[in-house]
PDB file of N, CA and C in Angstrom:
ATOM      1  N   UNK A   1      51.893 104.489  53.705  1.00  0.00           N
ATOM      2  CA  UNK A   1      52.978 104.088  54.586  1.00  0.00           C
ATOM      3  C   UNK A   1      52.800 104.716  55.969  1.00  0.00           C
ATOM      4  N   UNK A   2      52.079 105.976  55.923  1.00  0.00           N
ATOM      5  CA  UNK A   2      52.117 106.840  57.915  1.00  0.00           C
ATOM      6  C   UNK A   2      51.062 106.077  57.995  1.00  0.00           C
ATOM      7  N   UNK A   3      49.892 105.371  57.965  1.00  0.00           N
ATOM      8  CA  UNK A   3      48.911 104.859  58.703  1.00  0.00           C
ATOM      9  C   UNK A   3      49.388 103.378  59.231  1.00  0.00           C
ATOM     10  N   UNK A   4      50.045 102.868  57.869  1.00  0.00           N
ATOM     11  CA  UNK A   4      50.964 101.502  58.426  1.00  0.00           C
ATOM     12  C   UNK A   4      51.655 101.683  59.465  1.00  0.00           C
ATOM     13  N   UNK A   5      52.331 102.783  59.271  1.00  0.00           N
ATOM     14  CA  UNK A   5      53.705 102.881  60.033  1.00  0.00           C
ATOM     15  C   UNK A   5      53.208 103.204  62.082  1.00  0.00           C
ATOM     16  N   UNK A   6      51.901 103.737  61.918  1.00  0.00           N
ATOM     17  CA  UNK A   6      51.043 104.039  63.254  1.00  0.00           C
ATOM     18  C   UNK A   6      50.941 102.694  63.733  1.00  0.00           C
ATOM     19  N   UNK A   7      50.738 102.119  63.171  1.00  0.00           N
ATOM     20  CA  UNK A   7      49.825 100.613  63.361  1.00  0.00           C
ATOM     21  C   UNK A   7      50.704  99.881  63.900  1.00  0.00           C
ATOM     22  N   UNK A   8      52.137  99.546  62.865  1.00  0.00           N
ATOM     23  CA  UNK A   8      53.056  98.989  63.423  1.00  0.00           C
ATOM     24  C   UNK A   8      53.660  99.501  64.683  1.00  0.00           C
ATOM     25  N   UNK A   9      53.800 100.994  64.530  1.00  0.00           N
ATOM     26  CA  UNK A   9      54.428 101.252  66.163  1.00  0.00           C
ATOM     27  C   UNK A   9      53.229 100.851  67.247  1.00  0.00           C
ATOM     28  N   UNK A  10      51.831 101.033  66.855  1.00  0.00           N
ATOM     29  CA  UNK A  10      51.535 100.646  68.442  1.00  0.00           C
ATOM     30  C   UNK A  10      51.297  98.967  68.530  1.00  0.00           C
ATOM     31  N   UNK A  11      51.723  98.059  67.361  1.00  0.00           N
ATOM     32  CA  UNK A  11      51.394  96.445  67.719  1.00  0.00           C
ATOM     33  C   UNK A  11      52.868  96.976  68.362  1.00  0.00           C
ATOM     34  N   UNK A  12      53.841  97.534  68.126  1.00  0.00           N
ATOM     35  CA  UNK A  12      55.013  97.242  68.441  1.00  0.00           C
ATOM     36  C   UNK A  12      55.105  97.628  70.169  1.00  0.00           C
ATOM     37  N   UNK A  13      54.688  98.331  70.419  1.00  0.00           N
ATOM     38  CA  UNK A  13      54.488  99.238  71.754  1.00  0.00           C
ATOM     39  C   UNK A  13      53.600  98.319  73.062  1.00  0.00           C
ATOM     40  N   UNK A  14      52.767  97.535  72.434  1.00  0.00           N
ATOM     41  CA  UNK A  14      51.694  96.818  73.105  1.00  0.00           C
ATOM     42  C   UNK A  14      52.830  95.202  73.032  1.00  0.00           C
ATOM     43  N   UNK A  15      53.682  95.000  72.392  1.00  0.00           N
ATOM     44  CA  UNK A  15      54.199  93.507  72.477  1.00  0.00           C
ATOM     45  C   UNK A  15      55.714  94.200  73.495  1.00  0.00           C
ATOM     46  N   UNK A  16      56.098  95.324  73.122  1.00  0.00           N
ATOM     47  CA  UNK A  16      56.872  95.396  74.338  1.00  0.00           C
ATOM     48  C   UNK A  16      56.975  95.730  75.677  1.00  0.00           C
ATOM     49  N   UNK A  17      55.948  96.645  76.092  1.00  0.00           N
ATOM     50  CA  UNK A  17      55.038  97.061  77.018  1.00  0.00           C
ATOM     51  C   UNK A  17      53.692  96.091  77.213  1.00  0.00           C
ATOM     52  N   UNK A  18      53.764  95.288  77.647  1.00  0.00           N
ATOM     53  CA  UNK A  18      52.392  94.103  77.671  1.00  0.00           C
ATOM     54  C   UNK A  18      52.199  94.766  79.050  1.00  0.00           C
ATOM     55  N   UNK A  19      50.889  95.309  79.194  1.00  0.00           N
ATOM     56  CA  UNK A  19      49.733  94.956  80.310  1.00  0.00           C
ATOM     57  C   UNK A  19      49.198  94.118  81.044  1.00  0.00           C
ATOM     58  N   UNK A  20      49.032  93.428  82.038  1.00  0.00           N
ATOM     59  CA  UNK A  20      48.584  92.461  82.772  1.00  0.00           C
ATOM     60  C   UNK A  20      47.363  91.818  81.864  1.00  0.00           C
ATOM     61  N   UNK A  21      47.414  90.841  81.483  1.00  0.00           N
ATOM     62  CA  UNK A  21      46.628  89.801  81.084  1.00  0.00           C
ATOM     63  C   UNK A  21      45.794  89.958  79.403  1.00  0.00           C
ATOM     64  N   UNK A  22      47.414  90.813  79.204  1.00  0.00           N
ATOM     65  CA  UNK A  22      47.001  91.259  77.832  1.00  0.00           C
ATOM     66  C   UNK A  22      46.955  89.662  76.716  1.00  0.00           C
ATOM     67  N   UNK A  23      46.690  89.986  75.869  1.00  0.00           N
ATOM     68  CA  UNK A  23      47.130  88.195  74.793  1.00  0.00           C
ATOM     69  C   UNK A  23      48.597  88.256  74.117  1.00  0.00           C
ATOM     70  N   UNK A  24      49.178  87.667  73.943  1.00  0.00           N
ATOM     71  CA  UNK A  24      50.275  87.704  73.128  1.00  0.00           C
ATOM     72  C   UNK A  24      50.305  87.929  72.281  1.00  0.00           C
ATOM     73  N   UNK A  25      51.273  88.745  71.629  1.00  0.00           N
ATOM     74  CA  UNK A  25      51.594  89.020  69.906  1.00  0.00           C
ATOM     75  C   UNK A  25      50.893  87.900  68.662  1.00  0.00           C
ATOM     76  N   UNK A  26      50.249  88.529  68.454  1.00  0.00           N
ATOM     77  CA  UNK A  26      49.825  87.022  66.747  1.00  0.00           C
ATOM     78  C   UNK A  26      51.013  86.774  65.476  1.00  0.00           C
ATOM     79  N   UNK A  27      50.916  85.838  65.540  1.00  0.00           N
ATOM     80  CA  UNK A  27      52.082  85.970  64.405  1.00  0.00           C
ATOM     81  C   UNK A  27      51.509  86.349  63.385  1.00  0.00           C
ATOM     82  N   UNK A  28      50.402  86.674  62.665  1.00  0.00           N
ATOM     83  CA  UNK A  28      50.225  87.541  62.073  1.00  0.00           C
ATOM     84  C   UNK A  28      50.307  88.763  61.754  1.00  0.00           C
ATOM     85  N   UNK A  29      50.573  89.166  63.300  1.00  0.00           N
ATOM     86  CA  UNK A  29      51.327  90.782  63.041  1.00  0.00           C
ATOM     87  C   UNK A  29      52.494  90.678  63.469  1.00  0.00           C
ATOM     88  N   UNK A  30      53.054  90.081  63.859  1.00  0.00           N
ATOM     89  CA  UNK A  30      54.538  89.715  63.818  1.00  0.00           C
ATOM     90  C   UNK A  30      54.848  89.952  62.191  1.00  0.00           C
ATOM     91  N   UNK A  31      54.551  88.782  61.955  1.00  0.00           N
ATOM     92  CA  UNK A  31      54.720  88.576  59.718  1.00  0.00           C
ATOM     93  C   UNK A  31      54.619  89.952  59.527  1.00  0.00           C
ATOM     94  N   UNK A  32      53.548  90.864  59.583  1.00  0.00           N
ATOM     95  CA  UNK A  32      53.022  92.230  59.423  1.00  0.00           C
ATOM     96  C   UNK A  32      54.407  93.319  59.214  1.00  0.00           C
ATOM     97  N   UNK A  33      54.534  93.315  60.578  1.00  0.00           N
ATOM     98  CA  UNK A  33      55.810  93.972  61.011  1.00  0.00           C
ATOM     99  C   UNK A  33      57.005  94.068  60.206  1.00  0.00           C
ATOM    100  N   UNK A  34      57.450  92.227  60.159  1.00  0.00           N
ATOM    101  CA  UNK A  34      58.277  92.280  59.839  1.00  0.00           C
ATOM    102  C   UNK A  34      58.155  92.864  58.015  1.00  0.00           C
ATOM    103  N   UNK A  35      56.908  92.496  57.369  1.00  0.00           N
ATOM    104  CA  UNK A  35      56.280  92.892  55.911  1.00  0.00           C
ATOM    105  C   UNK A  35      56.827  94.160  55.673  1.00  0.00           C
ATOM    106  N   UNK A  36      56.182  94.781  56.629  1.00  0.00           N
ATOM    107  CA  UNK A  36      55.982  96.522  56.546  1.00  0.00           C
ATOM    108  C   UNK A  36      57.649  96.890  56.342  1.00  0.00           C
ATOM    109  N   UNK A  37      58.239  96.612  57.826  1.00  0.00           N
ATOM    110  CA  UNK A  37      60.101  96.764  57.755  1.00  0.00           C
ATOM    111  C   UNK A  37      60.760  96.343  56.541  1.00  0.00           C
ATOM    112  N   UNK A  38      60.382  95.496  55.805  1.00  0.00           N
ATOM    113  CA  UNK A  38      60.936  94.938  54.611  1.00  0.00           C
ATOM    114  C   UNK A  38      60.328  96.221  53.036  1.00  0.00           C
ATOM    115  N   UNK A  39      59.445  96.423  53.521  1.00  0.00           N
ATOM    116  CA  UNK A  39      58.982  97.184  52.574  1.00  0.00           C
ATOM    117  C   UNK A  39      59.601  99.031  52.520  1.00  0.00           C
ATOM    118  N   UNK A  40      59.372  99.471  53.505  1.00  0.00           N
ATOM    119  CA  UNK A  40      59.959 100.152  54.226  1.00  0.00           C
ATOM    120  C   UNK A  40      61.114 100.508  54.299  1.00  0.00           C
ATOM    121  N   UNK A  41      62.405  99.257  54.089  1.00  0.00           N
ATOM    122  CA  UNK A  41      63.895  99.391  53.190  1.00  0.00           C
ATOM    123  C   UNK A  41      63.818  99.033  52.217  1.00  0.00           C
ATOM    124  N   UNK A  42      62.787  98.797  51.642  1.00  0.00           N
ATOM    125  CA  UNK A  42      63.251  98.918  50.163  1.00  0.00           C
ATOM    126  C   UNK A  42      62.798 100.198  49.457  1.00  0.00           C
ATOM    127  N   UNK A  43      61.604 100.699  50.396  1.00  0.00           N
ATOM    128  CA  UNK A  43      61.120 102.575  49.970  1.00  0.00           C
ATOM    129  C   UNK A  43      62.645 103.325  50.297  1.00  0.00           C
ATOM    130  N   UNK A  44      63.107 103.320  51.255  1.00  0.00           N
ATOM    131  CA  UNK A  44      64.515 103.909  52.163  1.00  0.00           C
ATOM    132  C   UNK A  44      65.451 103.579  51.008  1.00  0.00           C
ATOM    133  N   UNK A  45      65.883 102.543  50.801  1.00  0.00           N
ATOM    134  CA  UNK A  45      67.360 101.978  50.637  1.00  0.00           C
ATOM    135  C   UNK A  45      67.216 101.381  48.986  1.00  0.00           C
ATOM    136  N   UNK A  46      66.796 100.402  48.542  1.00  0.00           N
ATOM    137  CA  UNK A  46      66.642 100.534  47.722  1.00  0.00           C
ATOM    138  C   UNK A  46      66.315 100.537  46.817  1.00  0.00           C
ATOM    139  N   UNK A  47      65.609 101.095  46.719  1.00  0.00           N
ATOM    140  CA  UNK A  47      64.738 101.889  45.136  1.00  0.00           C
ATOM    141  C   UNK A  47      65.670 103.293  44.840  1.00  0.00           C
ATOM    142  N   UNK A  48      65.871 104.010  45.978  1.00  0.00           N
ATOM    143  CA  UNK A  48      66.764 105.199  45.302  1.00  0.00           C
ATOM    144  C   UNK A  48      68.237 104.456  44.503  1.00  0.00           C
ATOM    145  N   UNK A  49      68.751 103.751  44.991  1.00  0.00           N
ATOM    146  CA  UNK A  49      69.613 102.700  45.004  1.00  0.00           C
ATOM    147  C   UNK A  49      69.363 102.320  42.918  1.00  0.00           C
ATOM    148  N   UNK A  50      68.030 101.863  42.997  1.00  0.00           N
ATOM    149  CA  UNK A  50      67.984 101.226  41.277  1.00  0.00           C
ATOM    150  C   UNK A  50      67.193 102.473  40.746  1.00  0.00           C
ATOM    151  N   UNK A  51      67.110 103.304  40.961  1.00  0.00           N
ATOM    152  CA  UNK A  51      66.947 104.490  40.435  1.00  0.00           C
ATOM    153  C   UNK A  51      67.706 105.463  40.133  1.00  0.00           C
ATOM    154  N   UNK A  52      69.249 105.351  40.655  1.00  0.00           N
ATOM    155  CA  UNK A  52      70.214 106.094  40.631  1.00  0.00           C
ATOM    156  C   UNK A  52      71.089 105.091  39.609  1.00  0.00           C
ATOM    157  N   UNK A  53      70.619 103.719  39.635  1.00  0.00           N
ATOM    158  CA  UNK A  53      72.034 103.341  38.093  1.00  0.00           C
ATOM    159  C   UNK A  53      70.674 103.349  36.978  1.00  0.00           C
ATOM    160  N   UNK A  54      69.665 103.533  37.106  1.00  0.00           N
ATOM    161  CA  UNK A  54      68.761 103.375  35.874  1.00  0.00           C
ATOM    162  C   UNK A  54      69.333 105.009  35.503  1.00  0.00           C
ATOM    163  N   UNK A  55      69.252 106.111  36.020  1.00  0.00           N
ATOM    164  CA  UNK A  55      69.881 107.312  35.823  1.00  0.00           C
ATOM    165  C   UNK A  55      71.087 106.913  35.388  1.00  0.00           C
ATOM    166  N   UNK A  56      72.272 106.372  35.816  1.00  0.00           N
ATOM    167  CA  UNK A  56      73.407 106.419  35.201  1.00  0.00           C
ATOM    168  C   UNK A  56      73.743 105.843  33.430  1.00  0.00           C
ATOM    169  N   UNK A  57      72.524 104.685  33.845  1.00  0.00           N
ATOM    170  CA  UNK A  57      72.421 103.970  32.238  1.00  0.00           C
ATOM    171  C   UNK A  57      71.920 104.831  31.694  1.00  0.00           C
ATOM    172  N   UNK A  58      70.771 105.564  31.679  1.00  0.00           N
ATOM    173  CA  UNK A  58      69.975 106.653  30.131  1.00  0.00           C
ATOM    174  C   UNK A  58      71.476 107.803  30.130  1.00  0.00           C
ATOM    175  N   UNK A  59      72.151 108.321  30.992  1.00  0.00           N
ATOM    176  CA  UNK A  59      72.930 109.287  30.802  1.00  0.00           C
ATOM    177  C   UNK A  59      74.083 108.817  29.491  1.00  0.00           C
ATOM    178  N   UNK A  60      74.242 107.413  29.856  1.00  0.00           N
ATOM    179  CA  UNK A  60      75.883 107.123  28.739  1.00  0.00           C
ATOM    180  C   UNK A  60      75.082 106.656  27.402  1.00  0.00           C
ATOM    181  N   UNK A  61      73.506 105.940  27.693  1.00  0.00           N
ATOM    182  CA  UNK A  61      73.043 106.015  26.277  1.00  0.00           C
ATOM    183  C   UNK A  61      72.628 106.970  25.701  1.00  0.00           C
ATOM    184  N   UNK A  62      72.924 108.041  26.658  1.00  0.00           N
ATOM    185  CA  UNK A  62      72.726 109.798  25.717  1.00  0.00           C
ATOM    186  C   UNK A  62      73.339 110.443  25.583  1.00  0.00           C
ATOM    187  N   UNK A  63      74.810 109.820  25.647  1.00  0.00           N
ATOM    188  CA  UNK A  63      76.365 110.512  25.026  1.00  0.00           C
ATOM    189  C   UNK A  63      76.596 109.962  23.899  1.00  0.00           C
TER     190      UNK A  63
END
């Protein structure tokens, strides 16, 4: 995820900061981006999220 996450900040840095006669964004790393961000909340948000009621379920099937 930190080597992705490099990558994405500098496609991200180079499409908002464009240089004189740079090429435009590919939508391939557009898709990318948006891949990574999607992946990225679901590492963040949720997986702890279905990992915290998979915890709640083994607890009441072990009362």
């Amino acid at each position: 995820m930190k080597d992705w996450s490099d990558h994405v900040r500098e496609l991200g840095n180079d499409s908002a900061h464009p240089t004189p006669g740079q090429d435009p964004t590919k939508p391939q790393d557009a898709r990318d981006i948006v891949d990574f961000l999607n992946f990225l909340l679901e590492y963040l948000y949720s997986l702890p999220h279905q990992i915290q009621q998979y915890r709640t379920r083994q607890k009441k099937c072990l009362s």
